[in-house]
Protein backbone atom coordinates (compact mmCIF):
# COMPACT_ATOMS: atom_id res chain seq x y z
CA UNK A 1 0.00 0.00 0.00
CA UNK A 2 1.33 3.05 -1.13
CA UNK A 3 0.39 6.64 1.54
CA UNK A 4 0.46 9.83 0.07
CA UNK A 5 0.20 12.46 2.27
CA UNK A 6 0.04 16.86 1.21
CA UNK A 7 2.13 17.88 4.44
CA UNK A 8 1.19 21.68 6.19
CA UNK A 9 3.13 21.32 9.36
CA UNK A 10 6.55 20.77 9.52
CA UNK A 11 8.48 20.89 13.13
CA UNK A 12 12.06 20.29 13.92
CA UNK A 13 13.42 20.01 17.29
CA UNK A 14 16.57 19.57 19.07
CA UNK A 15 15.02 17.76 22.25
CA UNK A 16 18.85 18.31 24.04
CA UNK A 17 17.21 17.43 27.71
CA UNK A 18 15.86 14.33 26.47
CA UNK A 19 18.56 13.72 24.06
CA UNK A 20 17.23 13.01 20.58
CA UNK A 21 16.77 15.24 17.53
CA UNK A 22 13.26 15.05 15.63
CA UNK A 23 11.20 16.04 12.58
CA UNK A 24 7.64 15.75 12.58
CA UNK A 25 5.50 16.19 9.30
CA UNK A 26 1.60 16.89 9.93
CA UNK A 27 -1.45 16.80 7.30
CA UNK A 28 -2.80 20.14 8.72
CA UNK A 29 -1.32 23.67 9.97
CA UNK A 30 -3.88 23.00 13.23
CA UNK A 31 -2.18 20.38 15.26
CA UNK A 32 -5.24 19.57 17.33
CA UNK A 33 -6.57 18.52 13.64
CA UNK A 34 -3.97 16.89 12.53
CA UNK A 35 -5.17 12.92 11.33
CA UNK A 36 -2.24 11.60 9.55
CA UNK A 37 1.79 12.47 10.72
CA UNK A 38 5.14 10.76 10.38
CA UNK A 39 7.40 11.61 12.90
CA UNK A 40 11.74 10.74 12.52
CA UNK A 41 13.56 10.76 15.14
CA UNK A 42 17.29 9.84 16.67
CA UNK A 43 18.71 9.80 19.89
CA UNK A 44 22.04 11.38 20.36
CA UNK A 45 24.02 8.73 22.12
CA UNK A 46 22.99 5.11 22.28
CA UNK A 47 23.97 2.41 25.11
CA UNK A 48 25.06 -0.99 24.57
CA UNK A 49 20.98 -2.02 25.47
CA UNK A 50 20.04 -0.03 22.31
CA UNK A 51 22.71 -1.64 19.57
CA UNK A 52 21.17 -5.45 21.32
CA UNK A 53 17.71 -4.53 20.63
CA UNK A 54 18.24 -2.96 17.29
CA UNK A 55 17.54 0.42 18.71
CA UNK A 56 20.33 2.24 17.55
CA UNK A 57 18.79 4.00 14.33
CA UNK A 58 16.26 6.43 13.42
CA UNK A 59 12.95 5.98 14.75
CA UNK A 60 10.11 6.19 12.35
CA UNK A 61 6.07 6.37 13.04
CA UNK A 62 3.31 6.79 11.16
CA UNK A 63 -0.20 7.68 12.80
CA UNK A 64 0.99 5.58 16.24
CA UNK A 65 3.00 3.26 17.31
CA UNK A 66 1.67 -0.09 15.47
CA UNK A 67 3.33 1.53 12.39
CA UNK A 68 6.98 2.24 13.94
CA UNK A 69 10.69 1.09 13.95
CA UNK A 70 13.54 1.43 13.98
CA UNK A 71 15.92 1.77 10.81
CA UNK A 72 12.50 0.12 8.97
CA UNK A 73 12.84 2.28 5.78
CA UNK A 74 15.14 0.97 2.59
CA UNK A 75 15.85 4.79 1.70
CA UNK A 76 14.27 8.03 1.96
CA UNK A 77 14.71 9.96 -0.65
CA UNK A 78 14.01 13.94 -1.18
CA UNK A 79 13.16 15.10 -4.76
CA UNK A 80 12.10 19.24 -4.80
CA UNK A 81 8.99 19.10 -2.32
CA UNK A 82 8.90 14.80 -2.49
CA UNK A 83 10.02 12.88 0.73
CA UNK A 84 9.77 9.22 -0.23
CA UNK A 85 9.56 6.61 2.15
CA UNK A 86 10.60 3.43 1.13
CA UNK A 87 10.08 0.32 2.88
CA UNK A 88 11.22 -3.68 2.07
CA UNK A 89 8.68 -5.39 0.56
CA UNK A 90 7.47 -7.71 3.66
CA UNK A 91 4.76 -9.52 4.52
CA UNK A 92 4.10 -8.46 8.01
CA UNK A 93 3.44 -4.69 6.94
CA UNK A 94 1.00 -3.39 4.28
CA UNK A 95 2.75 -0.16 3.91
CA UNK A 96 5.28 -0.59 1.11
CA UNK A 97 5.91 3.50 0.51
CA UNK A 98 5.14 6.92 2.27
CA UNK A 99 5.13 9.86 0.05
CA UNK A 100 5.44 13.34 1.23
CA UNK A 101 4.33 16.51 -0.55
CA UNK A 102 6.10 19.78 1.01
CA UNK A 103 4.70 23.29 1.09
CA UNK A 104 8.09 24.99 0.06
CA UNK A 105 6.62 27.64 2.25
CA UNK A 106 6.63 26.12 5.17
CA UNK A 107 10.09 25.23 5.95
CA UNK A 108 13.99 26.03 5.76
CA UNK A 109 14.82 23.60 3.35
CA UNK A 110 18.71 24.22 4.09
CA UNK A 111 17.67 23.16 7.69
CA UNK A 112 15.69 19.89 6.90
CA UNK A 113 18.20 18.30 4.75
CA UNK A 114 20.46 19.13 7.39
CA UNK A 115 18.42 17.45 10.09
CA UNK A 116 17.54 14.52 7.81
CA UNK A 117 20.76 13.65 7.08
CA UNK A 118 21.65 13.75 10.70
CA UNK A 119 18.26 11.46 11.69
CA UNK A 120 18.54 9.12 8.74
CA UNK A 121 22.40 8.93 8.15
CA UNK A 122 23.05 6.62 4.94
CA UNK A 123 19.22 5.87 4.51
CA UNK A 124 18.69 9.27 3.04
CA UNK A 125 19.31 10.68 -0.45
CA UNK A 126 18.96 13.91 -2.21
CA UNK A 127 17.70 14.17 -5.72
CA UNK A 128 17.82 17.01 -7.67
């Protein structure tokens, strides 16, 4: 199943106290009204607990935490205003790709490629 989603809110954060960077992309400027989001996210250090349980990658979710992981993307790529989620093809999961439209607007794009590359390391790509 492939989600397409025309994203109006877009908010990055540097959560230093709790020690993780994060993006989160919303499907309306009202948050209270928001229905569909994907949130990234990485922590800024990772223990030896983390790297056992696979934990020591980006974090994704869409809508809640049934459709999360860790590292559970193939690549992300950004093309102009596309952010395209890629998943494996596997069995367990029905969602095979997440598509992002950007308002140009609505950002610093200068400081979301900067962030994404930081949250999503080698997953993500830039084309263009």
């Amino acid at each position: 199943m492939k989600i397409e989603l025309e994203i109006k809110t877009i908010n990055i954060s540097d959560n230093i106290d709790d020690g993780y960077k994060m993006i989160s992309f919303g499907d309306n400027e009202i948050e209270e009204n928001i229905e569909n989001y994907v949130i990234i996210q990485r922590a800024n250090a990772f223990d030896s607990q983390d790297e056992k349980l696979g934990m020591n990658n980006y974090y994704i979710e869409y809508n809640d935490q049934s459709n999360s992981g860790y590292g559970a993307c193939e690549k992300i790529v950004l093309d102009n205003n596309i952010l395209d989620f890629i998943f494996p093809v596997k069995k367990e999961i029905d969602i095979s790709e997440i598509i992002l439209k950007l308002d140009l607007k609505k950002y610093d794009k200068e400081k979301l490629i900067n962030y994404l590359q930081i949250i999503l390391g080698n997953s993500f790509e830039i084309k263009n």
